[in-house]
PDB file of N, CA and C in Angstrom:
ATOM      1  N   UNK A   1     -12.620  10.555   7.688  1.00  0.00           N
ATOM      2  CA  UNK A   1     -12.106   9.800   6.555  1.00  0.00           C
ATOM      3  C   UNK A   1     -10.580   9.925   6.465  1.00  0.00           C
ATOM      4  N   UNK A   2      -9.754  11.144   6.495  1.00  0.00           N
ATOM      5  CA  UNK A   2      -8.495  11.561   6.521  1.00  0.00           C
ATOM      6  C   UNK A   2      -8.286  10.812   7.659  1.00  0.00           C
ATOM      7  N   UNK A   3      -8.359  10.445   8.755  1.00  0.00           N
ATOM      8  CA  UNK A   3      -8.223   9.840  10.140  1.00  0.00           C
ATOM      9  C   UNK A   3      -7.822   8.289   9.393  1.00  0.00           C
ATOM     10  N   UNK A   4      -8.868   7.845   9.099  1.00  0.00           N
ATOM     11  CA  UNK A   4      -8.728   6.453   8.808  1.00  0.00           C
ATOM     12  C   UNK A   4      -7.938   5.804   7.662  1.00  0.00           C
ATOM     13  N   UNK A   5      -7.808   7.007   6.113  1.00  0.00           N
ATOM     14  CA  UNK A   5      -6.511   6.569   5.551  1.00  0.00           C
ATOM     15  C   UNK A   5      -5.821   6.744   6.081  1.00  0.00           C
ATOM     16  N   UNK A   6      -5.047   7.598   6.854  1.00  0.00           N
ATOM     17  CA  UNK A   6      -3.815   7.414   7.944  1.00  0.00           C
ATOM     18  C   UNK A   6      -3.571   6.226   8.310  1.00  0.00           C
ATOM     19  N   UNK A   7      -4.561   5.779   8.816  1.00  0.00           N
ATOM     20  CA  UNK A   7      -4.107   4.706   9.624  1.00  0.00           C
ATOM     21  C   UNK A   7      -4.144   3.414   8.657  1.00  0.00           C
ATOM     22  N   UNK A   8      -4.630   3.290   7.447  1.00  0.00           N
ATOM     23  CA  UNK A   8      -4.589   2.125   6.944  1.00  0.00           C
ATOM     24  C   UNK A   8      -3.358   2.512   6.071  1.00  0.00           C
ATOM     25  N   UNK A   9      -2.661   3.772   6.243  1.00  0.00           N
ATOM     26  CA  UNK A   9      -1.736   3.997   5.262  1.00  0.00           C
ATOM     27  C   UNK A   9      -0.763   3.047   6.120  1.00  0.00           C
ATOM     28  N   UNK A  10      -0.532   3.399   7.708  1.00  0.00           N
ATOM     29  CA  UNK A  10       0.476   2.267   8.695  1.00  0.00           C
ATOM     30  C   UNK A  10      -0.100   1.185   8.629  1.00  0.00           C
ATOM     31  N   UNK A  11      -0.921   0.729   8.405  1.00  0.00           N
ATOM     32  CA  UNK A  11      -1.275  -1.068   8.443  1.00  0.00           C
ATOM     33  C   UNK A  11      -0.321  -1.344   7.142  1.00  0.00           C
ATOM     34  N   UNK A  12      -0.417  -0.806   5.861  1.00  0.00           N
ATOM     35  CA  UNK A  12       0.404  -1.063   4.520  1.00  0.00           C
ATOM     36  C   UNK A  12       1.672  -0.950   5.227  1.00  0.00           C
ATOM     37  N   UNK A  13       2.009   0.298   5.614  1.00  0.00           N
ATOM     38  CA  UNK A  13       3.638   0.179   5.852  1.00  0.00           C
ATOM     39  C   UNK A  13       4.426  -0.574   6.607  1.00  0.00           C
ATOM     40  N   UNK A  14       3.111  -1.351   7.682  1.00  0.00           N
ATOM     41  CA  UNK A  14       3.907  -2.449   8.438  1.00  0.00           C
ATOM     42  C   UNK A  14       4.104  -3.631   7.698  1.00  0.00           C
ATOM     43  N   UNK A  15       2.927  -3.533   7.219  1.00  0.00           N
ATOM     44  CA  UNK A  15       2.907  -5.175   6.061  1.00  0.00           C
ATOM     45  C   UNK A  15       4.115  -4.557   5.352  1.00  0.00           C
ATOM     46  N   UNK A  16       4.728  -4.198   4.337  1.00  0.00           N
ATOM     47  CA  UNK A  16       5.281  -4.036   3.209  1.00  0.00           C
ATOM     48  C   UNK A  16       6.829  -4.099   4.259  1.00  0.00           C
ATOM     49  N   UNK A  17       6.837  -3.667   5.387  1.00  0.00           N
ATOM     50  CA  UNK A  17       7.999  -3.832   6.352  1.00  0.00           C
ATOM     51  C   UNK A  17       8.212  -5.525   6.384  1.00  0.00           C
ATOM     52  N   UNK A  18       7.064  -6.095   6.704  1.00  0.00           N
ATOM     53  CA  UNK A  18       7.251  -7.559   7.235  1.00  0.00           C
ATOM     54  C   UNK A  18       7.364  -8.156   6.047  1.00  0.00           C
ATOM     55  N   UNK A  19       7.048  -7.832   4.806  1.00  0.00           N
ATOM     56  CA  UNK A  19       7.052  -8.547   3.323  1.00  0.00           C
ATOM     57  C   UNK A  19       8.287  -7.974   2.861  1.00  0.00           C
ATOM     58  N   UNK A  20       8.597  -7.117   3.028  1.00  0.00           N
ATOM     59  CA  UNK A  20       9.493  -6.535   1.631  1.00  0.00           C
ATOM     60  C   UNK A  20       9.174  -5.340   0.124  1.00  0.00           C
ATOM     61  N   UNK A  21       7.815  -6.614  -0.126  1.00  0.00           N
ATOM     62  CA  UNK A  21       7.311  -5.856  -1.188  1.00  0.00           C
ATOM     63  C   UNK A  21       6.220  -6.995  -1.620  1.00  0.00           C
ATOM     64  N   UNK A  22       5.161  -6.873  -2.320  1.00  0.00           N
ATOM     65  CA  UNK A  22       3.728  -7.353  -2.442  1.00  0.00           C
ATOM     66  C   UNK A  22       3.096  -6.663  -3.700  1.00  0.00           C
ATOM     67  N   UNK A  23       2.819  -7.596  -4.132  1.00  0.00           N
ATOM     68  CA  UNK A  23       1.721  -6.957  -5.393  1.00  0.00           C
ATOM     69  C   UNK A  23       0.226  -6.537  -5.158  1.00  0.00           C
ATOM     70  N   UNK A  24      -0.192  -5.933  -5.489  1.00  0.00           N
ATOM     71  CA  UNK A  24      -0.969  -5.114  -5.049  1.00  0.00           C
ATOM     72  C   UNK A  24      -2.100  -5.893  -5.000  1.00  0.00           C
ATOM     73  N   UNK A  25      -2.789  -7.201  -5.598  1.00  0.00           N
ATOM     74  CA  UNK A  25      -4.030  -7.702  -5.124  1.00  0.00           C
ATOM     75  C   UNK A  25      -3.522  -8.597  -3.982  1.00  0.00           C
ATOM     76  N   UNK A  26      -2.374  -9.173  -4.040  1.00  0.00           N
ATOM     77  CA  UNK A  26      -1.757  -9.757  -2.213  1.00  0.00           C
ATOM     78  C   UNK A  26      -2.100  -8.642  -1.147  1.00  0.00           C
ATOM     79  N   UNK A  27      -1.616  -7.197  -1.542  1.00  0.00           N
ATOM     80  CA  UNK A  27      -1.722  -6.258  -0.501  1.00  0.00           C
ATOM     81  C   UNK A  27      -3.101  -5.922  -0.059  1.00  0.00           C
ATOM     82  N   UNK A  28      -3.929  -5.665  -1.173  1.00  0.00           N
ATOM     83  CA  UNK A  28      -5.677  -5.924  -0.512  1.00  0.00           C
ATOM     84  C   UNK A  28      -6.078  -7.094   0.268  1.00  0.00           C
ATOM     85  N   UNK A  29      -5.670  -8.504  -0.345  1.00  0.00           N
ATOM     86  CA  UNK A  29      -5.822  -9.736   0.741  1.00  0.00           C
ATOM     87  C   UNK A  29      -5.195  -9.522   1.872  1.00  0.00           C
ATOM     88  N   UNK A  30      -3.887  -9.084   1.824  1.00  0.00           N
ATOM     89  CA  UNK A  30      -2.878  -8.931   3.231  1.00  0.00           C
ATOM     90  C   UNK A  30      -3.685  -8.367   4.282  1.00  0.00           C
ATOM     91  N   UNK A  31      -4.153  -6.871   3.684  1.00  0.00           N
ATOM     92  CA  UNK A  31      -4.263  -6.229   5.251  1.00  0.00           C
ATOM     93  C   UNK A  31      -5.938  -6.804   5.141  1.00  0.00           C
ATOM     94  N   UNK A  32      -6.587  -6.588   4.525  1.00  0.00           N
ATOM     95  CA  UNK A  32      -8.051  -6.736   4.575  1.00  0.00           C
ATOM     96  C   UNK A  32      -9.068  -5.676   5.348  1.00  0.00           C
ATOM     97  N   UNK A  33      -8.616  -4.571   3.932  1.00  0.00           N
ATOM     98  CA  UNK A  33      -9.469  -3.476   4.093  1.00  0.00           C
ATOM     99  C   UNK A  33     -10.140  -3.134   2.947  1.00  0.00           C
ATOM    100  N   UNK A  34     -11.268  -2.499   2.311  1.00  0.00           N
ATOM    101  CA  UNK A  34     -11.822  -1.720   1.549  1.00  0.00           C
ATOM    102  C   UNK A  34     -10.864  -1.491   0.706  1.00  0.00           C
ATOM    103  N   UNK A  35     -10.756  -1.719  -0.612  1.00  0.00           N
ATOM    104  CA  UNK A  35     -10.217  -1.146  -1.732  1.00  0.00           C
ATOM    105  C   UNK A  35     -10.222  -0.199  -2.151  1.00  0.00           C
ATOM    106  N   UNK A  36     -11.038   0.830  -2.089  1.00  0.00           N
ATOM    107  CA  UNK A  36     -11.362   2.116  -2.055  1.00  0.00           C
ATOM    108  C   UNK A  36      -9.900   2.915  -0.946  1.00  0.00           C
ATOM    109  N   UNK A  37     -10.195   2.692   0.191  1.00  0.00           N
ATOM    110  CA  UNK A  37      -9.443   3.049   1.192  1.00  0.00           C
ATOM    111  C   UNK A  37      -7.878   2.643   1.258  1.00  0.00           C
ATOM    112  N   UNK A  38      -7.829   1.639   0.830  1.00  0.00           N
ATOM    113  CA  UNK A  38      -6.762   0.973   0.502  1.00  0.00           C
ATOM    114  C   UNK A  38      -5.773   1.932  -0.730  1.00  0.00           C
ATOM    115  N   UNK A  39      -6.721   2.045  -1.651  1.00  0.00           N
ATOM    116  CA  UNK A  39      -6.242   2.666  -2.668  1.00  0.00           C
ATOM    117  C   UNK A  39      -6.059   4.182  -2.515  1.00  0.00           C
ATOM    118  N   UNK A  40      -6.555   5.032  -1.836  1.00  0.00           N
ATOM    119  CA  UNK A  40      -6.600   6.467  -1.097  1.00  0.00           C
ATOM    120  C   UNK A  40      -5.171   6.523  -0.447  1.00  0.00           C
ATOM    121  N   UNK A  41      -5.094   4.956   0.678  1.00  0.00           N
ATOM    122  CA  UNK A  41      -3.560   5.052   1.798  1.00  0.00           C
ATOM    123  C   UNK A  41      -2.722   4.976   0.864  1.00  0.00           C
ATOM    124  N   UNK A  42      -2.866   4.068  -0.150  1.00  0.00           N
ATOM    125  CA  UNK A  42      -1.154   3.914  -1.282  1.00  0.00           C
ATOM    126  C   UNK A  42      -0.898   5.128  -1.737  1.00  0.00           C
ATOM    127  N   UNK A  43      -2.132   6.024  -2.390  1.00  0.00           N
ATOM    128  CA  UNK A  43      -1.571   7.560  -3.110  1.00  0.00           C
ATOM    129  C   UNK A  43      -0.998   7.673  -2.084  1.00  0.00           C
ATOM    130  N   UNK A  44      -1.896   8.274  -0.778  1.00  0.00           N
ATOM    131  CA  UNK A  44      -1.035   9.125   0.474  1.00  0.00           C
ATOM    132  C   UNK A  44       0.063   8.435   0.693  1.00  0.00           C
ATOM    133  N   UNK A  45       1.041   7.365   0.427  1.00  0.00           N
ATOM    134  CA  UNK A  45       2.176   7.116   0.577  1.00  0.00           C
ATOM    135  C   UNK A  45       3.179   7.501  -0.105  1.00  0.00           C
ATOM    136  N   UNK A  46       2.600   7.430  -2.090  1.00  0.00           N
ATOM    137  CA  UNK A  46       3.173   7.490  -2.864  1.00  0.00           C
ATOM    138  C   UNK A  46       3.539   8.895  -2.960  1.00  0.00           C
ATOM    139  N   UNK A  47       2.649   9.820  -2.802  1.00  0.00           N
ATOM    140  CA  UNK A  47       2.524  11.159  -2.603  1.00  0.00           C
ATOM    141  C   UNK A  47       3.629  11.931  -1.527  1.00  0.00           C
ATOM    142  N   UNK A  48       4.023  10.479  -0.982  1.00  0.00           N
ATOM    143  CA  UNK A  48       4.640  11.474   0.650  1.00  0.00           C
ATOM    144  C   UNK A  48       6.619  10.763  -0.130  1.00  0.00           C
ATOM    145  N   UNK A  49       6.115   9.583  -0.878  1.00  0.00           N
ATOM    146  CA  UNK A  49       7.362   9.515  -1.359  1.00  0.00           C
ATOM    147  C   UNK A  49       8.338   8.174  -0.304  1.00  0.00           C
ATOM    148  N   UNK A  50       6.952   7.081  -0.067  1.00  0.00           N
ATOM    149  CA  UNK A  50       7.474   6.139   1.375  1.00  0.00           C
ATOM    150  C   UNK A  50       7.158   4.718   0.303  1.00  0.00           C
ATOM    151  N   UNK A  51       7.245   4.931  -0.577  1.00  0.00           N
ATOM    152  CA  UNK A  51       6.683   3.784  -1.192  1.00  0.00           C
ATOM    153  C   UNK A  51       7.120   3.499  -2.614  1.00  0.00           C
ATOM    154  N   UNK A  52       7.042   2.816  -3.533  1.00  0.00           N
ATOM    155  CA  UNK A  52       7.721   2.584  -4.900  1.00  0.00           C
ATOM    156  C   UNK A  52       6.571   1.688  -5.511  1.00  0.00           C
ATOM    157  N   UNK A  53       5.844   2.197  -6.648  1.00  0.00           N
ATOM    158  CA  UNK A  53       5.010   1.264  -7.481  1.00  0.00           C
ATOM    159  C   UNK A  53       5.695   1.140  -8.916  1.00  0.00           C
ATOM    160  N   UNK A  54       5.786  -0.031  -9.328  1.00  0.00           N
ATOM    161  CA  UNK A  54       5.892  -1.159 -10.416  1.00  0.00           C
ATOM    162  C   UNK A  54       4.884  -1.664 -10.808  1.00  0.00           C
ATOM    163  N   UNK A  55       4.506  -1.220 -12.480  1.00  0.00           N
ATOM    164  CA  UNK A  55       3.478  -1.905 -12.979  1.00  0.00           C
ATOM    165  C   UNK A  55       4.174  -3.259 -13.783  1.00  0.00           C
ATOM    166  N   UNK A  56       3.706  -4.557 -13.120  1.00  0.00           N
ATOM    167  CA  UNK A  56       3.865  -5.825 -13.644  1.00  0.00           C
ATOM    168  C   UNK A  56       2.808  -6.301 -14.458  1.00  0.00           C
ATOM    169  N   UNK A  57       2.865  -5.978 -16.043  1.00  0.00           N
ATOM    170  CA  UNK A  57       1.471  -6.662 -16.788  1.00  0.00           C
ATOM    171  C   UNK A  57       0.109  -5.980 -16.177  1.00  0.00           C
ATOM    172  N   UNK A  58      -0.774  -7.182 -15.375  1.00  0.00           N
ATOM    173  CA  UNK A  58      -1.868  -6.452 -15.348  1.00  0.00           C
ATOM    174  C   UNK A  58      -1.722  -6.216 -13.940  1.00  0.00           C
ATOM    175  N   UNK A  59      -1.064  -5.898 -12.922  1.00  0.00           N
ATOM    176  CA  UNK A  59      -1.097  -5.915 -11.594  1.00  0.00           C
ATOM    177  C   UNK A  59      -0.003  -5.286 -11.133  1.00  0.00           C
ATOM    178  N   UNK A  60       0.612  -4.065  -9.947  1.00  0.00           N
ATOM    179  CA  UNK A  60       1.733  -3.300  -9.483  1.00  0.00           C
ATOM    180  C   UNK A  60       1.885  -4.195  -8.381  1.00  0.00           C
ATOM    181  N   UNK A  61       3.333  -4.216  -8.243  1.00  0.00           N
ATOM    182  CA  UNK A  61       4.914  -4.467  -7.200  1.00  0.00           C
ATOM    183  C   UNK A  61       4.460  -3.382  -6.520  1.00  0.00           C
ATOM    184  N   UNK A  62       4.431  -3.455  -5.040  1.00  0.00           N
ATOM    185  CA  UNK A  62       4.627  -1.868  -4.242  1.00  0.00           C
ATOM    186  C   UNK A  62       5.716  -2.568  -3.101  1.00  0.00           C
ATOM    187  N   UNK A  63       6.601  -1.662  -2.889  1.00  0.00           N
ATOM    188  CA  UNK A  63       7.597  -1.861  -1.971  1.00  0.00           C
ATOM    189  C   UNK A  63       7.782  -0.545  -1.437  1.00  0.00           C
ATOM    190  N   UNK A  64       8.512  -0.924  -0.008  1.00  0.00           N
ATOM    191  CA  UNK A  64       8.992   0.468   0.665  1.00  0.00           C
ATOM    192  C   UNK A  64       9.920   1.267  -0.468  1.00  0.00           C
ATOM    193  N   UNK A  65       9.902   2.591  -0.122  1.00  0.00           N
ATOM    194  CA  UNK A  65      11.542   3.564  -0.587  1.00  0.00           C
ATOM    195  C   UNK A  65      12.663   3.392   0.270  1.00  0.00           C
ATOM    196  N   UNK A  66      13.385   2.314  -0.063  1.00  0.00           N
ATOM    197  CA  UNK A  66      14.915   2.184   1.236  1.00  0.00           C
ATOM    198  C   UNK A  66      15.557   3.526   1.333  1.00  0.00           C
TER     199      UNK A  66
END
């Protein structure tokens, strides 16, 4: 399981590279993984400090940390 958020944590970080930045139900359509898992890779990003969340109303902005 740790194996595979890893790796969907780099599928996000490439997308959010090629976007800029994405709101977070674009970012579940984007890569098209499990929401569950999806949501596990964003902590492990946010956690590591590679990432920036914005709550917009009912939905978060996530962008890289430049």
């Amino acid at each position: 399981m740790i194996t595979e958020i890893g790796i969907v944590a780099g599928e996000i970080w490439h997308y959010l590279d090629q976007k800029g930045e994405a709101k977070l139900s674009n970012l579940f359509r984007g890569i098209g993984r499990d929401r569950d898992i999806t949501l596990m890779s964003l902590g492990w990003l946010a956690r590591e400090g590679h990432i920036i969340l914005l709550q917009e109303r009912d939905d978060y902005n996530v962008q890289l940390r430049k």
